[in-house]
PDB file of N, CA and C in Angstrom:
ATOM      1  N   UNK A   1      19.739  19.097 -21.389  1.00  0.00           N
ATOM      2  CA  UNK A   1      19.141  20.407 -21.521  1.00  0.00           C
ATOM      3  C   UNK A   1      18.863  20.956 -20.125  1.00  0.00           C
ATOM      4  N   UNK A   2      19.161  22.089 -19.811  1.00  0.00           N
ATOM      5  CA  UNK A   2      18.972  22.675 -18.867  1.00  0.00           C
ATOM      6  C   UNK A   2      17.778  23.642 -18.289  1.00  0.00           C
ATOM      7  N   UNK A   3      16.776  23.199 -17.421  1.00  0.00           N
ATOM      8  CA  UNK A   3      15.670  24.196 -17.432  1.00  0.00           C
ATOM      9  C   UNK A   3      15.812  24.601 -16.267  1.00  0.00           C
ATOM     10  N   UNK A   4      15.279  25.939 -15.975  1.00  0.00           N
ATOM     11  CA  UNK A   4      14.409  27.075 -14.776  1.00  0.00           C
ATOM     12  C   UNK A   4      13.078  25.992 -13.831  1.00  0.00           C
ATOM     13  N   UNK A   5      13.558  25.970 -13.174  1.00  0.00           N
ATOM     14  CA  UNK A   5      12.000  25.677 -12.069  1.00  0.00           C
ATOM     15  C   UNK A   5      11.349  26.876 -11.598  1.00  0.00           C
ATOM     16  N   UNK A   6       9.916  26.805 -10.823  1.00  0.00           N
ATOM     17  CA  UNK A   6       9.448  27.515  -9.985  1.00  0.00           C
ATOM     18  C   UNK A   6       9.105  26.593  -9.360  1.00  0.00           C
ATOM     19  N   UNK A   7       9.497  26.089  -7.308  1.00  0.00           N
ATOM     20  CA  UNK A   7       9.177  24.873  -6.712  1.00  0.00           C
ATOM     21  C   UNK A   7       7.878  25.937  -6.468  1.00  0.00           C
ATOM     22  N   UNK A   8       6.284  24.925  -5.900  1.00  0.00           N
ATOM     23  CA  UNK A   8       6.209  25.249  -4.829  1.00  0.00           C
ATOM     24  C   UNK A   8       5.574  23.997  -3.985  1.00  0.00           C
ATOM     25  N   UNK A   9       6.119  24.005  -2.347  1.00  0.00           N
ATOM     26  CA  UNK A   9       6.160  22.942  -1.818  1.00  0.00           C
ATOM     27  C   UNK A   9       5.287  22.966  -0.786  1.00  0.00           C
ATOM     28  N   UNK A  10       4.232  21.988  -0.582  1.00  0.00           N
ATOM     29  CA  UNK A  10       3.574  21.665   0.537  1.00  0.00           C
ATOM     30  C   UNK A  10       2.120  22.003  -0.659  1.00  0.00           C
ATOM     31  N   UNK A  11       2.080  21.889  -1.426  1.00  0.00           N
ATOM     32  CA  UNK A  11       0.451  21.986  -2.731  1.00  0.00           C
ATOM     33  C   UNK A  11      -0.131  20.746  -2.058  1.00  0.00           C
ATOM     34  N   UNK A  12      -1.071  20.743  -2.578  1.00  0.00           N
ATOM     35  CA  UNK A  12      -2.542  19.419  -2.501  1.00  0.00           C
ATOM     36  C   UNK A  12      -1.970  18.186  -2.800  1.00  0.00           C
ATOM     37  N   UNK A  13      -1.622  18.398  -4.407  1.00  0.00           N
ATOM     38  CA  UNK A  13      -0.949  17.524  -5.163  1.00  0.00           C
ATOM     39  C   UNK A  13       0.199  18.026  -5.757  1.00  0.00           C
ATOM     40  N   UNK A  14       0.847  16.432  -6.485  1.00  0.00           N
ATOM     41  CA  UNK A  14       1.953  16.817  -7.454  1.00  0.00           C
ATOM     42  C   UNK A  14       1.305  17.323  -9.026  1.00  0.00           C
ATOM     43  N   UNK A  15       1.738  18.540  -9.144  1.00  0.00           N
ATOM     44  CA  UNK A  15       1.749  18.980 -10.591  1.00  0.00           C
ATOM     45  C   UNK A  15       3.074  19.567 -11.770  1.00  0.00           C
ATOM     46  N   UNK A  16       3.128  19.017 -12.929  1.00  0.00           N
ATOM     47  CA  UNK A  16       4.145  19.912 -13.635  1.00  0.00           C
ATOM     48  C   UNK A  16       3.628  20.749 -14.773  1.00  0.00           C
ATOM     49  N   UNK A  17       3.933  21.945 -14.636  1.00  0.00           N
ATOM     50  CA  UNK A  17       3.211  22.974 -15.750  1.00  0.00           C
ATOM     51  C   UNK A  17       2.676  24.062 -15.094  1.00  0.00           C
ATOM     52  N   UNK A  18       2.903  24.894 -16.154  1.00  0.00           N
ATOM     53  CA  UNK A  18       2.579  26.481 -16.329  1.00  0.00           C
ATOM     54  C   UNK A  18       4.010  27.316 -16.320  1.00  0.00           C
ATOM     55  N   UNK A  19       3.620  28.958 -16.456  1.00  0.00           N
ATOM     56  CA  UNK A  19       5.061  29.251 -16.633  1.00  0.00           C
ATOM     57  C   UNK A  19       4.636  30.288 -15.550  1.00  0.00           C
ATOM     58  N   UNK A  20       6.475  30.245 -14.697  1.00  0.00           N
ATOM     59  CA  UNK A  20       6.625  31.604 -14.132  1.00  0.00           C
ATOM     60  C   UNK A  20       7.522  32.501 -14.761  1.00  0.00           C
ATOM     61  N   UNK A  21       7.391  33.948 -14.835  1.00  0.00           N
ATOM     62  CA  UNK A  21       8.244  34.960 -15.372  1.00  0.00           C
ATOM     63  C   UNK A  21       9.277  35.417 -13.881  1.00  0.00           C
ATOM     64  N   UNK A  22      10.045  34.254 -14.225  1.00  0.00           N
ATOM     65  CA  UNK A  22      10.818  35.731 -12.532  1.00  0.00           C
ATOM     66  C   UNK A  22      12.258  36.154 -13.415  1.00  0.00           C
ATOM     67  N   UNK A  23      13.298  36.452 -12.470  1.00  0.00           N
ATOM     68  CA  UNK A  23      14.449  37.462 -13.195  1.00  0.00           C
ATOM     69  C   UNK A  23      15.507  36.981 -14.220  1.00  0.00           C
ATOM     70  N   UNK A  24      15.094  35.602 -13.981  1.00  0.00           N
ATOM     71  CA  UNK A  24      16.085  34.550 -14.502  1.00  0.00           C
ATOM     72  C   UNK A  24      15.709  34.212 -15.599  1.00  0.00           C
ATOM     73  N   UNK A  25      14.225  34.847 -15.919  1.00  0.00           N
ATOM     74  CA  UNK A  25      13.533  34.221 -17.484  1.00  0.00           C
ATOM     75  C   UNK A  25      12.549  33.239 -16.671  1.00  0.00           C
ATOM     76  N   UNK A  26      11.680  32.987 -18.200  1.00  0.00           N
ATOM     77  CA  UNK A  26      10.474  31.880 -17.843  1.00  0.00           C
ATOM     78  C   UNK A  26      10.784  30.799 -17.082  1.00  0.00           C
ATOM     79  N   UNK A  27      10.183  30.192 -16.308  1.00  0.00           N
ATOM     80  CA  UNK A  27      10.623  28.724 -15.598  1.00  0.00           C
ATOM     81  C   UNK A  27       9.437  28.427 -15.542  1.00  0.00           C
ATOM     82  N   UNK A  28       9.613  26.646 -15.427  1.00  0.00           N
ATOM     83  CA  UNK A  28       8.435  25.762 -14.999  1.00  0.00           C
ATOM     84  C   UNK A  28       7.985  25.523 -13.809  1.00  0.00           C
ATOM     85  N   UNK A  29       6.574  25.845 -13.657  1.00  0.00           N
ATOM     86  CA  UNK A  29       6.328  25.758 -12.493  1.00  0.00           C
ATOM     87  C   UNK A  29       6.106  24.503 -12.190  1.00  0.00           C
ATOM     88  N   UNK A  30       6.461  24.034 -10.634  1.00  0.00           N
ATOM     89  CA  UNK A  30       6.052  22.631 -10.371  1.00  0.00           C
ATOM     90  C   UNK A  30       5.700  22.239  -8.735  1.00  0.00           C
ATOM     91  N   UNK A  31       4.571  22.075  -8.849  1.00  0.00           N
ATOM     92  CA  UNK A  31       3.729  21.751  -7.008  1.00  0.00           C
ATOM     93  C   UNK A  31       4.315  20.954  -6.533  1.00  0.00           C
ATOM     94  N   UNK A  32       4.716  20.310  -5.558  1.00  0.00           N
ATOM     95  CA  UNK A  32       5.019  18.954  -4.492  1.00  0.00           C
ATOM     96  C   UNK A  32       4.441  19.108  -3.735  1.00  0.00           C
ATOM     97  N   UNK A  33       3.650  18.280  -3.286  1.00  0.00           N
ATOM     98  CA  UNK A  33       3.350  17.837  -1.747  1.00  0.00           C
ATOM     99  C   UNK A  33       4.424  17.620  -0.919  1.00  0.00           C
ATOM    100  N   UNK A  34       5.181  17.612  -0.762  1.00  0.00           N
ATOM    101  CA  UNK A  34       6.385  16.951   0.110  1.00  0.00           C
ATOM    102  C   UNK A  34       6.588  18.821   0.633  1.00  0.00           C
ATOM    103  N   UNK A  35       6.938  18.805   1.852  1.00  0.00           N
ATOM    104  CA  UNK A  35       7.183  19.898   2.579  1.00  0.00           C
ATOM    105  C   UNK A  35       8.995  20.302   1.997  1.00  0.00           C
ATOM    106  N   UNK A  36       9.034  21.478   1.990  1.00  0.00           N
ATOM    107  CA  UNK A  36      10.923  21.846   2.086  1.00  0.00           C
ATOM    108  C   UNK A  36      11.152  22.310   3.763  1.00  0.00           C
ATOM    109  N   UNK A  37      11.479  20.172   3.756  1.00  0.00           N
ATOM    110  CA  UNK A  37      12.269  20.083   4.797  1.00  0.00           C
ATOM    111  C   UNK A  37      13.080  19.102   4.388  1.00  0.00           C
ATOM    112  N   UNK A  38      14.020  19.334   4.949  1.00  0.00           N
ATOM    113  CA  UNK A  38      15.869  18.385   5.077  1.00  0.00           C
ATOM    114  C   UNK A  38      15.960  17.850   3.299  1.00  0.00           C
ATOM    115  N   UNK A  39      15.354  18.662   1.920  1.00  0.00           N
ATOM    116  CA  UNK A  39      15.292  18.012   0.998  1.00  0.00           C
ATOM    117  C   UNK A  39      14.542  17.629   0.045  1.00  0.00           C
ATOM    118  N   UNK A  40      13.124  17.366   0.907  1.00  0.00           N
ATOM    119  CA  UNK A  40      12.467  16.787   0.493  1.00  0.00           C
ATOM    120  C   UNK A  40      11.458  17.023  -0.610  1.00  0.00           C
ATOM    121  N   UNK A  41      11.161  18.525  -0.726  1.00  0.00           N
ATOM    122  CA  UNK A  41      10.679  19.077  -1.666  1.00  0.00           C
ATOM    123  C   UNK A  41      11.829  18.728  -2.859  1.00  0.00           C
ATOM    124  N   UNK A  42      12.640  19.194  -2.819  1.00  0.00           N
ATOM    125  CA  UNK A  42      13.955  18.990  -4.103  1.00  0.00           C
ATOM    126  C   UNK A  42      13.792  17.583  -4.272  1.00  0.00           C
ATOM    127  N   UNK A  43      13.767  16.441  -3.496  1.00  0.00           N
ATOM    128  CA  UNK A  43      13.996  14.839  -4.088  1.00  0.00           C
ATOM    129  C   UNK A  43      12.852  14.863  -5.226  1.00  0.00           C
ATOM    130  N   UNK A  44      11.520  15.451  -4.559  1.00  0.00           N
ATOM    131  CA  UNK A  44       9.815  15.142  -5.051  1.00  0.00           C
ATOM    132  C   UNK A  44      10.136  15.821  -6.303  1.00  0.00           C
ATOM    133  N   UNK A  45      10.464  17.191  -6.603  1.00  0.00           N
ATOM    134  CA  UNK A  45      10.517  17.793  -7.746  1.00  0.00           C
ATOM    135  C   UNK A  45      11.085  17.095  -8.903  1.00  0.00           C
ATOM    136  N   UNK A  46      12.267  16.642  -8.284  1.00  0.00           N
ATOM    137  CA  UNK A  46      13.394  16.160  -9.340  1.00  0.00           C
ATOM    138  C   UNK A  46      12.688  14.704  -9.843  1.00  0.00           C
ATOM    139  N   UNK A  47      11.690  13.586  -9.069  1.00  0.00           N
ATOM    140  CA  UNK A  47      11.190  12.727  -9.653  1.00  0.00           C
ATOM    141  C   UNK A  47       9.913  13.298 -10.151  1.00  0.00           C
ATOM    142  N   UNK A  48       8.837  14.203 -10.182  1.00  0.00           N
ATOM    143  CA  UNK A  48       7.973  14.625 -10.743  1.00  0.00           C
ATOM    144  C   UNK A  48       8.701  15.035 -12.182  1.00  0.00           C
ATOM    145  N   UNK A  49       9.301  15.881 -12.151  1.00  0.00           N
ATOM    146  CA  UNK A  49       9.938  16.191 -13.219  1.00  0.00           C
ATOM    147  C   UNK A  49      10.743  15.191 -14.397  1.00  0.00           C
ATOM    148  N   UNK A  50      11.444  14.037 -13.412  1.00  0.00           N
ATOM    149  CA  UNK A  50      11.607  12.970 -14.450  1.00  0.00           C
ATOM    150  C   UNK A  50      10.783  12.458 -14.988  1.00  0.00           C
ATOM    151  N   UNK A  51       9.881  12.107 -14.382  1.00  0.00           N
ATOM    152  CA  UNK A  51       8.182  11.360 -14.717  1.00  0.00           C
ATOM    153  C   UNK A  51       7.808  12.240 -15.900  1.00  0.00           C
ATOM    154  N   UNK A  52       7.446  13.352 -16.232  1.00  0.00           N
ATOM    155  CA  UNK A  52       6.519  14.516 -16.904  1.00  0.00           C
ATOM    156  C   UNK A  52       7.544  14.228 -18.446  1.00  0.00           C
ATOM    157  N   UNK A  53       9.413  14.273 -18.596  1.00  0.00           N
ATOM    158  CA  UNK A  53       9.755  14.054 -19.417  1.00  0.00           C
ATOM    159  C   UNK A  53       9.751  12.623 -20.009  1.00  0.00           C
ATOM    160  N   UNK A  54       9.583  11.563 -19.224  1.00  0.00           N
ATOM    161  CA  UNK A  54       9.773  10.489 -19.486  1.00  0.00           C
ATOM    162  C   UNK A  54      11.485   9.848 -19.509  1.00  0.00           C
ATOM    163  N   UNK A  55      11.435  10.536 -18.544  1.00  0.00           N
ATOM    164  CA  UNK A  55      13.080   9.917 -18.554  1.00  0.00           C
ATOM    165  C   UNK A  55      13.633   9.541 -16.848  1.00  0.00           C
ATOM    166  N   UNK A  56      14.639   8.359 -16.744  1.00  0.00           N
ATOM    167  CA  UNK A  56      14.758   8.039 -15.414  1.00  0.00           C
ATOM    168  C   UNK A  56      15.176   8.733 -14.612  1.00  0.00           C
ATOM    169  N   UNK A  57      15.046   8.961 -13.410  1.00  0.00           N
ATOM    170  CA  UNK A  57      14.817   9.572 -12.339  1.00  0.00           C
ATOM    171  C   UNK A  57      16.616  10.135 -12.152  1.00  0.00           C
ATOM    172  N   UNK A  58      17.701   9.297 -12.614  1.00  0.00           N
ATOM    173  CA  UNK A  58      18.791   9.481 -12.346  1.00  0.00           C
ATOM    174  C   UNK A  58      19.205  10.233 -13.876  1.00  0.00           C
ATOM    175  N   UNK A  59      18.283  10.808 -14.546  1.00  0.00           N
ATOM    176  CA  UNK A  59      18.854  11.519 -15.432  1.00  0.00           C
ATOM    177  C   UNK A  59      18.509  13.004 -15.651  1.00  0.00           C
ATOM    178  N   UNK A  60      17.865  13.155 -14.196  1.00  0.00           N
ATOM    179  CA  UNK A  60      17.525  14.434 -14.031  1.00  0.00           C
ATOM    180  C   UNK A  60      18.325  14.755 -12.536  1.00  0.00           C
ATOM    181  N   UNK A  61      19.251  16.072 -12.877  1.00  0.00           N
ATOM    182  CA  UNK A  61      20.295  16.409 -11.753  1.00  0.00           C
ATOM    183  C   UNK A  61      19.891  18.129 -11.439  1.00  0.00           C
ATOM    184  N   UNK A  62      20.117  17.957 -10.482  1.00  0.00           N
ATOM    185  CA  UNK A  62      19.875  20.044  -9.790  1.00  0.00           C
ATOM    186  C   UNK A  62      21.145  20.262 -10.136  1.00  0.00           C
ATOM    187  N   UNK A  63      21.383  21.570 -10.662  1.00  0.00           N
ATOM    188  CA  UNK A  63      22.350  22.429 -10.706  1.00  0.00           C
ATOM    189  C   UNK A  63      22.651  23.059  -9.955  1.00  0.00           C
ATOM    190  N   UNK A  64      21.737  23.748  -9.189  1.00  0.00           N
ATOM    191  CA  UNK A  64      21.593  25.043  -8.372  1.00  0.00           C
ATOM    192  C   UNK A  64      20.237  25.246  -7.680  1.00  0.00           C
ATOM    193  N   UNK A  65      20.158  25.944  -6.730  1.00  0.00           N
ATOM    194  CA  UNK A  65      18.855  26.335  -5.700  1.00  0.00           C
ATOM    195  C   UNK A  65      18.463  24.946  -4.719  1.00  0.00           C
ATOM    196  N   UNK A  66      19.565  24.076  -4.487  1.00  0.00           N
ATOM    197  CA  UNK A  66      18.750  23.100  -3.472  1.00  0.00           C
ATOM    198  C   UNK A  66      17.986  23.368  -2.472  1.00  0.00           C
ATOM    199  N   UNK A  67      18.436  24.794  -2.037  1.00  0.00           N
ATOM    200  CA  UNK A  67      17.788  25.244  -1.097  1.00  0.00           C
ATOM    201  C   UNK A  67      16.282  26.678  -1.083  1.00  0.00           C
ATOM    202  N   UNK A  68      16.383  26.992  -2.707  1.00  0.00           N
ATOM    203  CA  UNK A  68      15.489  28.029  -3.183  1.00  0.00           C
ATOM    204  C   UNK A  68      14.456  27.555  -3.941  1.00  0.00           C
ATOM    205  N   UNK A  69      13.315  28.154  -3.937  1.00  0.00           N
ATOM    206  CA  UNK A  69      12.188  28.151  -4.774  1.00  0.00           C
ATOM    207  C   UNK A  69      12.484  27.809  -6.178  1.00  0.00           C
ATOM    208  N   UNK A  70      13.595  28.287  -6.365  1.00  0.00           N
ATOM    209  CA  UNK A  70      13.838  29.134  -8.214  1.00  0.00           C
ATOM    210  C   UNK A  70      14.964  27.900  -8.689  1.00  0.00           C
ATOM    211  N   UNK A  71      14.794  26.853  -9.199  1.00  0.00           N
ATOM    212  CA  UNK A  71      15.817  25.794  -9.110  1.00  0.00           C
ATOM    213  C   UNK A  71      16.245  25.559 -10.729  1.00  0.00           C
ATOM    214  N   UNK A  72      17.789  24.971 -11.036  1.00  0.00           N
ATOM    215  CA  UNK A  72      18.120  24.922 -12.373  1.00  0.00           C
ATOM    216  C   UNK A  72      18.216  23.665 -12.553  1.00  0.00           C
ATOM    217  N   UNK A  73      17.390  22.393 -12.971  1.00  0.00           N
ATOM    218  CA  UNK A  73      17.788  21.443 -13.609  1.00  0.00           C
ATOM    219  C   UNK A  73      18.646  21.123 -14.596  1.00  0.00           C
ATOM    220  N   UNK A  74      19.163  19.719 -14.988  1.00  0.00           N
ATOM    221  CA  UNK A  74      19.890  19.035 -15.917  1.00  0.00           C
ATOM    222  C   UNK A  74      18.946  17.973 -16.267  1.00  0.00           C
ATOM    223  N   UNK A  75      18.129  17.823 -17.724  1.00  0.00           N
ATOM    224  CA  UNK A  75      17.932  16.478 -17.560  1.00  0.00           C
ATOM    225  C   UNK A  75      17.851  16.496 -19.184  1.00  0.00           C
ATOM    226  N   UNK A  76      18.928  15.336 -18.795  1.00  0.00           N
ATOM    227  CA  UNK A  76      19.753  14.127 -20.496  1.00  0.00           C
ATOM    228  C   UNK A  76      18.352  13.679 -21.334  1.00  0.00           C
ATOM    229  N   UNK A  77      18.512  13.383 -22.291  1.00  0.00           N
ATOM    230  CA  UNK A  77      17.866  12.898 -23.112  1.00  0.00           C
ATOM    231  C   UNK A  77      17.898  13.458 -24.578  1.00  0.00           C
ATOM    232  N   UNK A  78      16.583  13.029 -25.404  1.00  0.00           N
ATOM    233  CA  UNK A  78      16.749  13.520 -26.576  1.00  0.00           C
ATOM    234  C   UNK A  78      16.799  15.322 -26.293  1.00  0.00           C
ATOM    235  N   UNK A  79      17.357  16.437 -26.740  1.00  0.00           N
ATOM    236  CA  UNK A  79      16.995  17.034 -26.773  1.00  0.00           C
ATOM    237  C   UNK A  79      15.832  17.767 -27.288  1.00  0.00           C
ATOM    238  N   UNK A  80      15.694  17.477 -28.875  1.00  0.00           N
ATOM    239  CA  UNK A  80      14.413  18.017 -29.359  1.00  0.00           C
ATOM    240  C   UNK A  80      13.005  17.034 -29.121  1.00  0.00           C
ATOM    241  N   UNK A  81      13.033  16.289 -27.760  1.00  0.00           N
ATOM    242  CA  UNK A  81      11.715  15.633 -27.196  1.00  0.00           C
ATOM    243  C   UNK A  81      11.610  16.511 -25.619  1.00  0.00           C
ATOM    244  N   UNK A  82      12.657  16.625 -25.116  1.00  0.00           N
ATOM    245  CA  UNK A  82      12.485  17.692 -24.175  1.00  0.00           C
ATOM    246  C   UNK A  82      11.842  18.747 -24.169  1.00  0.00           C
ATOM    247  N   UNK A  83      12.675  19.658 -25.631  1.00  0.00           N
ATOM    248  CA  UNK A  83      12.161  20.764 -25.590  1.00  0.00           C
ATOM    249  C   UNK A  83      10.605  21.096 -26.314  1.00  0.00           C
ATOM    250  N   UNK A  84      10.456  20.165 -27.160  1.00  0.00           N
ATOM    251  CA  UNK A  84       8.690  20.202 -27.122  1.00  0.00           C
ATOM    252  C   UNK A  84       7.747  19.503 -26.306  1.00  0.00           C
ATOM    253  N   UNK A  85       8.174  18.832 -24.812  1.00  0.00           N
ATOM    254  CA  UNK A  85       7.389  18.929 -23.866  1.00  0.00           C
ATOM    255  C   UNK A  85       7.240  19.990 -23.119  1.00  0.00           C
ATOM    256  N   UNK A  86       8.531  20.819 -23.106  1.00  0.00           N
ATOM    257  CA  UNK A  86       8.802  22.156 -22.180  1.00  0.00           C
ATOM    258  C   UNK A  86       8.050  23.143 -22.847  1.00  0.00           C
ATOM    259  N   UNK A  87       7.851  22.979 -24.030  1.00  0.00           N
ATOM    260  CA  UNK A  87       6.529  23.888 -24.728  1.00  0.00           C
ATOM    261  C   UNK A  87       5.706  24.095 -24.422  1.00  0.00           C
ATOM    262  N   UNK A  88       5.620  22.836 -24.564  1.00  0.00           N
ATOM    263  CA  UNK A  88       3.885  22.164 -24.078  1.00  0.00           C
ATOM    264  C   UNK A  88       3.254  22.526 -22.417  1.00  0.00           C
ATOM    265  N   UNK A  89       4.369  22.186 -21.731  1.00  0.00           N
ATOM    266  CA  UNK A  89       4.234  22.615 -20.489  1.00  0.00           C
ATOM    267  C   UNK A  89       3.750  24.121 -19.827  1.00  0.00           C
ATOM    268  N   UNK A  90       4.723  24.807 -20.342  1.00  0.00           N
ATOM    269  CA  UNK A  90       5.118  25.946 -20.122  1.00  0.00           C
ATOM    270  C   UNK A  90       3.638  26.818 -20.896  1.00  0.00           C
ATOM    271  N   UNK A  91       3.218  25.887 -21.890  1.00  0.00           N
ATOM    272  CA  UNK A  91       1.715  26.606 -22.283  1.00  0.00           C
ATOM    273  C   UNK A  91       1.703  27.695 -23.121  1.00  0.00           C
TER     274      UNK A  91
END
């Protein structure tokens, strides 16, 4: 299943949840501590984000925005357990 991010990088803490409205449709917002440098925000996201679904770290892939705020995940699994965490999330 494929979701919308909203990064934002250099927060307090790691968080996943809430929704942003930008042009692309709703996305999940998600904090890292890890600065966007050489990556590093994108590595942090992509394992926060595996963590929050419960699924391994290598089953969540970027599509797009390695380098933007506004990022498109891939991550495998059941679908209808995904999408009622992304519910849940998204609030």
């Amino acid at each position: 299943m494929r979701i919308l991010l909203r990064v934002k990088p250099g927060a307090s803490r790691t968080a996943v949840g809430g929704r942003y409205d930008g042009p692309s449709g709703p996305a999940l917002v998600v904090a890292v501590a890890a600065r966007a440098v050489e990556g590093q925000a994108t590595k942090a996201v992509l394992t926060a984000v595996a963590a929050e679904f419960g699924v391994r770290r290598s089953a969540v892939t970027l599509v797009r925005g390695a380098t933007s705020r506004d990022k498109l995940v891939e991550v495998e699994g059941e679908a209808n357990d995904i999408r009622a965490q992304l519910e849940l999330l998204l609030g």
